[in-house]
Protein backbone atom coordinates (compact mmCIF):
# COMPACT_ATOMS: atom_id res chain seq x y z
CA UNK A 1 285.34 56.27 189.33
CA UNK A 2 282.78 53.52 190.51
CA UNK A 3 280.28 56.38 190.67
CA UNK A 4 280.78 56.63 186.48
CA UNK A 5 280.96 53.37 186.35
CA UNK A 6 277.65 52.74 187.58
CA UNK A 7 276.22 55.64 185.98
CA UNK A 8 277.93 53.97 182.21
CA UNK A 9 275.91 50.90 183.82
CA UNK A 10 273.06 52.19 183.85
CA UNK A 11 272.83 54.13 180.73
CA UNK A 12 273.72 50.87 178.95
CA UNK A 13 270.58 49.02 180.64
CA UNK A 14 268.42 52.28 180.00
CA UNK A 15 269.35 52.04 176.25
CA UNK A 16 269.16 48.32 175.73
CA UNK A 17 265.58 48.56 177.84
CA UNK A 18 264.53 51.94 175.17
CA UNK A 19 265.83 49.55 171.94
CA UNK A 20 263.56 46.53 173.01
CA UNK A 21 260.82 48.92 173.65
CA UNK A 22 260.73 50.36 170.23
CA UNK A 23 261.22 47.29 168.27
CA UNK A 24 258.87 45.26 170.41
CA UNK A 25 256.81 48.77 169.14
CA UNK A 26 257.37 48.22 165.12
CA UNK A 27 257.57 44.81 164.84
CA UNK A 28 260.08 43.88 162.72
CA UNK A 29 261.80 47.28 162.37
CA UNK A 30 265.24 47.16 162.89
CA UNK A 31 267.17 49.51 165.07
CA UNK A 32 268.35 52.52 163.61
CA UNK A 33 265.39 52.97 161.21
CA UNK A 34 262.84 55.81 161.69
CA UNK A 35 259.73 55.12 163.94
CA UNK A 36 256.64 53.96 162.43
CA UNK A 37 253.81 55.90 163.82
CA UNK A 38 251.07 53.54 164.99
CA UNK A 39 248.22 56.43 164.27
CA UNK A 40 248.65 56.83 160.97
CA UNK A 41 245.97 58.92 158.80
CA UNK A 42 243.60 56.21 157.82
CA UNK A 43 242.55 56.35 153.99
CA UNK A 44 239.54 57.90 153.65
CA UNK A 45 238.66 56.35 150.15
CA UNK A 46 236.11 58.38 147.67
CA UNK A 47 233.53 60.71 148.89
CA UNK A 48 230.04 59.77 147.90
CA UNK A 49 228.82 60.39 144.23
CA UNK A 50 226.40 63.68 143.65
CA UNK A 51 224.41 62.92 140.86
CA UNK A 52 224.24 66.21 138.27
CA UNK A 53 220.81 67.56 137.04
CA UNK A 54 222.06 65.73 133.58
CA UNK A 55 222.29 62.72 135.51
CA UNK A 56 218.27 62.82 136.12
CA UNK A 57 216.63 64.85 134.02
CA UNK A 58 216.37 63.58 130.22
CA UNK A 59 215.76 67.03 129.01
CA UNK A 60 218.90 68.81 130.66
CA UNK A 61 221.11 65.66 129.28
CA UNK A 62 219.72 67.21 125.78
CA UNK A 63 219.89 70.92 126.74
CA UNK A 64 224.07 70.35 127.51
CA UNK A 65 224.23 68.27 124.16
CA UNK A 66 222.87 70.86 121.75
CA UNK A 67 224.99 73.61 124.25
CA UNK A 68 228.31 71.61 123.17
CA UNK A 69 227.69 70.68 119.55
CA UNK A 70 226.63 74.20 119.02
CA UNK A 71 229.93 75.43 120.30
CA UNK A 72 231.84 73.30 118.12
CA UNK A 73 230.06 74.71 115.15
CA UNK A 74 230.39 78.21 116.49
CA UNK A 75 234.22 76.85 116.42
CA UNK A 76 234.05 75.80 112.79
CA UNK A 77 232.59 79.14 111.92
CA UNK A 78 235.37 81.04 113.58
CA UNK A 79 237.72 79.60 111.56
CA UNK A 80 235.63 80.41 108.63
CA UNK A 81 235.44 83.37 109.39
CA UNK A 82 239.21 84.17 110.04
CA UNK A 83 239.98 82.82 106.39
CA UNK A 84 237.62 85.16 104.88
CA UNK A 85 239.00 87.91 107.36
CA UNK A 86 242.11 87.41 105.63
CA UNK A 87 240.87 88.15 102.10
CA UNK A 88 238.30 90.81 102.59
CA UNK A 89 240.27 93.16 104.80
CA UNK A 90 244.19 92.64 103.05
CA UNK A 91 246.72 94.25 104.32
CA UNK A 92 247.36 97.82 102.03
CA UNK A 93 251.29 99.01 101.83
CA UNK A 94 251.48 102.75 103.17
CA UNK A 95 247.77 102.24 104.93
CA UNK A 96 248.00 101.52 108.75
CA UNK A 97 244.58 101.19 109.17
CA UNK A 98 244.53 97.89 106.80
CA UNK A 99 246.93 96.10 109.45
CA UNK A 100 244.38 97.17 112.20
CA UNK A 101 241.38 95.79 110.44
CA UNK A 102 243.33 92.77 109.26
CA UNK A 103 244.37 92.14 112.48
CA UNK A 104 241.22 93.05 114.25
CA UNK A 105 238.78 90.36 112.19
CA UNK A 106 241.47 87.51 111.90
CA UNK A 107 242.04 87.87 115.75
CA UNK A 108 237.96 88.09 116.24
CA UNK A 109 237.57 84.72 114.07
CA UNK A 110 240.62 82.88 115.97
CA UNK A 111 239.49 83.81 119.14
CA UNK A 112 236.29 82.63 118.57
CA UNK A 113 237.21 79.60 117.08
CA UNK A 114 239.52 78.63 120.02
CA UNK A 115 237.25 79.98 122.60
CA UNK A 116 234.13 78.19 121.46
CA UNK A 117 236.26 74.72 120.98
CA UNK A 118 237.67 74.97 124.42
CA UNK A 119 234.57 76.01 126.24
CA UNK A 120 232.62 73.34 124.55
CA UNK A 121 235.20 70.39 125.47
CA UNK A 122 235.07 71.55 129.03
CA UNK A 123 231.03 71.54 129.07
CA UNK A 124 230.97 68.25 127.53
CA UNK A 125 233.31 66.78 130.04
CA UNK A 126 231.31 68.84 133.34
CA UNK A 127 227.67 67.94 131.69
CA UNK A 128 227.99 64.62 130.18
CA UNK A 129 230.91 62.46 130.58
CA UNK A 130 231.22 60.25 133.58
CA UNK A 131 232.33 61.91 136.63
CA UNK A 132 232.93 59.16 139.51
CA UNK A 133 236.23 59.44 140.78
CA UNK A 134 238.22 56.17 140.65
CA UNK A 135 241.69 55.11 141.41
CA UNK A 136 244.10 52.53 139.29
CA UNK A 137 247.32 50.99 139.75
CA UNK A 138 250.71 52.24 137.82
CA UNK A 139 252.53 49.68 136.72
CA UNK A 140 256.33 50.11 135.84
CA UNK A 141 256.66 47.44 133.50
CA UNK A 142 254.89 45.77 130.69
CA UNK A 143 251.20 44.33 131.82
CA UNK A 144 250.34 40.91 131.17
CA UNK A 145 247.91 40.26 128.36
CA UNK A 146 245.41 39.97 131.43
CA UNK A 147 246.33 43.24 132.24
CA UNK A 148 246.46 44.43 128.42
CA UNK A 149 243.20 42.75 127.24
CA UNK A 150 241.93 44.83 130.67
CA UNK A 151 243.43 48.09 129.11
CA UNK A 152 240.96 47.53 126.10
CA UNK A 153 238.14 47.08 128.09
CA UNK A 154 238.88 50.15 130.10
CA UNK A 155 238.85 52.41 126.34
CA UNK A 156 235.28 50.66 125.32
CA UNK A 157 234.09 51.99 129.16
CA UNK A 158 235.73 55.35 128.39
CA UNK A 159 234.09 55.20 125.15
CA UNK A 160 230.48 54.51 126.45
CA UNK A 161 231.09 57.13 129.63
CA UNK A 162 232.23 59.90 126.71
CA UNK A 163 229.12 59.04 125.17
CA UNK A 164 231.34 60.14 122.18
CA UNK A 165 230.26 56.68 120.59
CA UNK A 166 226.80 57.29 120.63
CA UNK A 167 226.31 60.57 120.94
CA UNK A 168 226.90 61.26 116.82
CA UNK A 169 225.95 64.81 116.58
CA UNK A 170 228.61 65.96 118.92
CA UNK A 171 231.58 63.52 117.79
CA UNK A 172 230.96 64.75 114.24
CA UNK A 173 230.81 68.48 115.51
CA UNK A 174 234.00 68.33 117.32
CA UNK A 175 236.27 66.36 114.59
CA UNK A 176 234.67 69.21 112.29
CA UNK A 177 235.65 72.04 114.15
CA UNK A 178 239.05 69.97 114.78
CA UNK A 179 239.76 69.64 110.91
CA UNK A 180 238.70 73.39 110.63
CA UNK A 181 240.31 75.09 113.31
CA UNK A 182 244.12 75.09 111.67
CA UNK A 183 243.30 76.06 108.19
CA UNK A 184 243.28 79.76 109.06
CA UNK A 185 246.66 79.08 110.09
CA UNK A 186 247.49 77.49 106.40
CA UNK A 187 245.99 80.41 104.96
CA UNK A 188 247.78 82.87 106.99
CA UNK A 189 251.12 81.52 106.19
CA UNK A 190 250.78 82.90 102.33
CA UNK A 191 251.74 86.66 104.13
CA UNK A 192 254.72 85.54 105.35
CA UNK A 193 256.66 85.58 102.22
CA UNK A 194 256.91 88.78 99.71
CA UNK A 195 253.64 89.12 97.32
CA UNK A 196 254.89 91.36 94.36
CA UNK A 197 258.61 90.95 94.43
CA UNK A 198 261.52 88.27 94.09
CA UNK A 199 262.77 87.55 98.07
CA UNK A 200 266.05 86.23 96.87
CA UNK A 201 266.69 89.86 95.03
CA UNK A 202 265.24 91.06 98.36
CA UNK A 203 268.00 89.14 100.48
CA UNK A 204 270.75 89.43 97.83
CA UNK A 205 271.17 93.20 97.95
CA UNK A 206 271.26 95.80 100.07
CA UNK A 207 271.10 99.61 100.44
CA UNK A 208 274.82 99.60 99.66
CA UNK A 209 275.94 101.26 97.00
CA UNK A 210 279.25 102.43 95.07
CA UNK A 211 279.83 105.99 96.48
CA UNK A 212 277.68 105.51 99.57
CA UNK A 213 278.88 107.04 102.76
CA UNK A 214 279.48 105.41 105.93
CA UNK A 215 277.29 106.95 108.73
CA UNK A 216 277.41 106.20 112.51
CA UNK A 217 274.10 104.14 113.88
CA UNK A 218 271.59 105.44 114.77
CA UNK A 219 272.35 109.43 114.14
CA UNK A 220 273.20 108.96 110.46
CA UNK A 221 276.07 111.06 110.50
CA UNK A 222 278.74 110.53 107.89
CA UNK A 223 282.23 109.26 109.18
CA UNK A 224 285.65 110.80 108.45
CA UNK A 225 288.69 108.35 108.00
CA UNK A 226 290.21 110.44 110.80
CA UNK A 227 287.49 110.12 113.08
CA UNK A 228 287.72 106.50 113.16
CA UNK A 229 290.96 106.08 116.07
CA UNK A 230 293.90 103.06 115.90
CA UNK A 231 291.94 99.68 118.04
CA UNK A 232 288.21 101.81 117.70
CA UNK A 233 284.70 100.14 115.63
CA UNK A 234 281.73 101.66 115.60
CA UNK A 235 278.42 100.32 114.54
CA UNK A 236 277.17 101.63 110.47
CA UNK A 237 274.69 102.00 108.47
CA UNK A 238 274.51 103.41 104.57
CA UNK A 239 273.85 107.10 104.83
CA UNK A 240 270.41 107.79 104.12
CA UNK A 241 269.03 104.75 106.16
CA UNK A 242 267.83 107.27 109.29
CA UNK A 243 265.51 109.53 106.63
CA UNK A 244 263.67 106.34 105.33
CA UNK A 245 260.10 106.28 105.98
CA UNK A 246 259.35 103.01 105.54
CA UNK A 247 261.45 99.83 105.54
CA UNK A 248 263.69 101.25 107.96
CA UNK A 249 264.21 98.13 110.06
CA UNK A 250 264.07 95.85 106.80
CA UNK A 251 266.83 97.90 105.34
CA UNK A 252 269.02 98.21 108.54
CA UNK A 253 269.05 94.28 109.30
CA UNK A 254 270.75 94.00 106.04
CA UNK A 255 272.99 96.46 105.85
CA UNK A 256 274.51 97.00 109.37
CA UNK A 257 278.23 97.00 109.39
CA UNK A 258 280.95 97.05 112.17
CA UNK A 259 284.13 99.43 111.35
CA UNK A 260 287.15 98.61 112.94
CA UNK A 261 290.39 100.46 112.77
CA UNK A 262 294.22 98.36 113.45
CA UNK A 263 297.46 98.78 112.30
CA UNK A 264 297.87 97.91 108.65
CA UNK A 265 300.66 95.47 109.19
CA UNK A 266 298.69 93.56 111.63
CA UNK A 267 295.79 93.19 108.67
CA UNK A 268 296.24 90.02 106.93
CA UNK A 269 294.94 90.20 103.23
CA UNK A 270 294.23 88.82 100.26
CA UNK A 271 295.91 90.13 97.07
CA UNK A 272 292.41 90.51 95.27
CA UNK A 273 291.25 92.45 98.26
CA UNK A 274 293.68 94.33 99.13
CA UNK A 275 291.64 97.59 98.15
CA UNK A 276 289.18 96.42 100.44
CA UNK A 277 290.44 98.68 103.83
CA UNK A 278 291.69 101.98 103.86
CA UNK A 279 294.98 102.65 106.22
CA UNK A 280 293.89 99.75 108.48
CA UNK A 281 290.46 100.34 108.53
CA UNK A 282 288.20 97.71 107.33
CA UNK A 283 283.87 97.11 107.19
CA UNK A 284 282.51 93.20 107.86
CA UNK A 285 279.02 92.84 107.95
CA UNK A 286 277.26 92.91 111.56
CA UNK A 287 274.99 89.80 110.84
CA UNK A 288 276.11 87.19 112.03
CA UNK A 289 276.53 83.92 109.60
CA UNK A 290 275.29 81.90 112.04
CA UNK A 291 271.37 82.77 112.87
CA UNK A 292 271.68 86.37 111.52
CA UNK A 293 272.61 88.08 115.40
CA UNK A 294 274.33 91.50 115.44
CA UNK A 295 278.05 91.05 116.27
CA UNK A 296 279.09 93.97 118.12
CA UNK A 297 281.72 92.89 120.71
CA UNK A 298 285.25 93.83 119.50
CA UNK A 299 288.21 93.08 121.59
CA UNK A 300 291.18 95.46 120.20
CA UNK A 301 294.31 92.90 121.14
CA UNK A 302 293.08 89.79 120.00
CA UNK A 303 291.24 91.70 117.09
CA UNK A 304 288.26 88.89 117.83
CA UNK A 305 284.60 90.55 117.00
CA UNK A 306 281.87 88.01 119.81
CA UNK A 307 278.37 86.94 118.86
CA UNK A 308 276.83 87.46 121.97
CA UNK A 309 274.14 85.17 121.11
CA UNK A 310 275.90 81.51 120.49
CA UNK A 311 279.51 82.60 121.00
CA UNK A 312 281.06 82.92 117.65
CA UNK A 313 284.52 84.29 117.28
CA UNK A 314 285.45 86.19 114.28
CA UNK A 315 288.99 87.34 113.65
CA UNK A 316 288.79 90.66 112.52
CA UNK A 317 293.00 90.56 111.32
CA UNK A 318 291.87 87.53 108.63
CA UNK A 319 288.66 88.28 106.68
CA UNK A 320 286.44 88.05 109.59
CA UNK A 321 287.05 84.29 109.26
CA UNK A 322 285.46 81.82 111.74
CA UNK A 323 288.07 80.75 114.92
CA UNK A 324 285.54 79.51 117.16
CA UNK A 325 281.77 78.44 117.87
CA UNK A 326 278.92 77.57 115.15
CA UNK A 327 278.80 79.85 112.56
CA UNK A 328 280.02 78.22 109.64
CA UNK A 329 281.63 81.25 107.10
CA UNK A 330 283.53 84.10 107.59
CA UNK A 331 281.41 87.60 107.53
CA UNK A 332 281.29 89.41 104.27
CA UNK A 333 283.20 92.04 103.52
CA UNK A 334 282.25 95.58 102.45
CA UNK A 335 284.89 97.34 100.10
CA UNK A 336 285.73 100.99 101.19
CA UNK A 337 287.76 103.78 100.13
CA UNK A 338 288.19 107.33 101.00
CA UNK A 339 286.28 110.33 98.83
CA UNK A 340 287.67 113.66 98.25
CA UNK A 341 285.91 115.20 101.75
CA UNK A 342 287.35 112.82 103.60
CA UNK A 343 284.68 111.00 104.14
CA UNK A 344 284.00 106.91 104.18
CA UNK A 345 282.57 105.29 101.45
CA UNK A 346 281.59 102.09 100.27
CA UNK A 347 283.21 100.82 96.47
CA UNK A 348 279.93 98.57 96.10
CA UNK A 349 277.47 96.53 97.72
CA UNK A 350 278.51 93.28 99.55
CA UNK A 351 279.88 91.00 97.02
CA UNK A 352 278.25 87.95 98.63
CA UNK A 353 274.72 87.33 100.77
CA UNK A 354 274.83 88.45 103.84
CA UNK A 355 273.31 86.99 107.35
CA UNK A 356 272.92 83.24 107.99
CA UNK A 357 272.60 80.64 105.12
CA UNK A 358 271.18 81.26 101.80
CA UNK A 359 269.24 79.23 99.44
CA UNK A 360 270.95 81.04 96.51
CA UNK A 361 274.82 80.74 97.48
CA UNK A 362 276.89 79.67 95.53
């Protein structure tokens, strides 16, 4: 026992003797803080400035300037050139080899438009700007008007290092190529919408018809009302849609449907459409009211179709209406019925737009 006891005796003078030791070490540090190191990595401030061949030679201070404004108005002719791209080599319906020129000579004028811009900012900045390295305090909080009329002073130094002040030919050259380099883009925006037909007539109808059959995506087969099995949906299109040549995908994003079959008591109509379903089977449209995703998730108790994409819930028993998430109206319905084969059909086209919202809804 009085062996421990001197041993605890000594510890304790050990410790207190380590604890003066390291604060006599750091000063005013205070015990239980981490240990400042005393050989610390001194700063080694800036390494000396390396003059460029700009920097003392007149003529190479020239040669860079004409180098950068002449990429600039390579730039401007880039963009130029991509406009008039755009209306010498249009892009021909049926003729694949008009999207490859179009795309070919607008993509040879952007690139060098963007190329030429870039490289010649980048030059400018390695040939002629100012290029000693300096330091600068952050401040978190407003400066004073020391501080602020300093911050003024510090853009008419920027302005004289640029040279962009003085240096006219290349200033005017850059805002040029600048003011030129997004007009292609205006210009390019025309072939977004249709060119010889109405879009809302486009958007307002689909392949749909009275009398069309109901075929399975993607094979295009027809569908038989007995085929289609009690808590079943399949994904549709109009029959025909696989054999198009051209406007397949146009077509299809329109007129996609999801078939689901439930018990006919569980379906909850109204009286004007109650000719809408056949024996419990009913069509909704597969584009989502929302942003125009397919809806393709069906769950067979809760007769709930998901939009995997933002999560809207769509209850399949009432009209497709809208139970949950951010679509906004319930998806439209297609009217079937039953021809003499057997077979699916559709009574007419959707009576309302389909997709997401639409200018010309009433």
């Amino acid at each position: 026992m009085a062996s421990d006891e001197t041993s605890g005796k000594d510890l304790t003078a050990a410790d207190s003797s380590s604890v003066e030791h390291v604060t006599a070490a750091v000063g005013t540090a205070v015990v239980g803080t981490a240990v400042v190191a005393r050989d610390a990595v001194a700063n080694p401030g800036f390494p000396p400035h390396r003059p460029r061949i700009t920097d003392l030679d007149p003529r190479a201070e020239k040669r860079a300037e004409r180098t950068v404004y002449t990429l600039f108005y390579l730039s401007i002719v880039g963009s130029i050139f991509a406009i008039a791209a755009y209306m010498i080599f249009p892009i021909v319906p049926e003729d694949p080899g008009s999207v490859r020129l179009n795309n070919l000579f607008i993509g040879v004028g952007l690139a060098l438009a963007l190329l030429a811009l870039g490289i010649g900012a980048v030059h400018w900045g390695k040939a002629l700007m100012h290029d000693e390295e300096g330091s600068d305090e952050r401040h978190p909080v407003r400066g004073s008007d020391e501080t602020r009329a300093r911050a003024v002073e510090i853009f008419q130094e920027a302005n004289t290092e640029s040279g962009i002040g003085r240096r006219a030919v290349i200033r005017n050259s850059l805002i040029g190529a600048l003011v030129v380099f997004p007009l292609p883009a205006v210009v390019l925006f025309r072939g977004l919408a249709p060119q010889d037909q109405d879009p809302v007539a486009l958007l307002n109808q689909t392949m749909w018809k009275k009398g069309t059959r109901l075929a399975l995506d993607p094979s295009g087969s027809p569908i038989k009302a007995s085929d289609v099995t009690l808590g079943s949906s399949f994904a549709v299109i109009p029959e025909g849609l696989a054999d198009l040549e051209h406007g397949r995908l146009e077509e299809k994003a329109k007129a996609a449907v999801i078939l689901v079959r439930m018990k006919p008591e569980d379906l909850n109509q109204l009286p004007e459409r109650a000719t809408w379903s056949y024996d419990g089977i009913v069509a909704y449209s597969k584009i989502c009211t929302h942003v125009g995703c397919p809806v393709g998730l069906y769950e067979q108790q809760t007769h709930h179709l998901l939009c995997p994409c933002h999560q809207s819930q769509f209850d399949v028993a009432d009209h497709a209406k809208v139970i949950f998430g951010p679509a906004k109206r319930a998806l439209p319905q297609l009217p079937i019925a039953v021809d003499s084969e057997g077979y699916l059909i559709a009574q007419s086209d959707f009576l309302e737009p389909v997709g997401p919202s639409f200018w010309e809804r009433q």
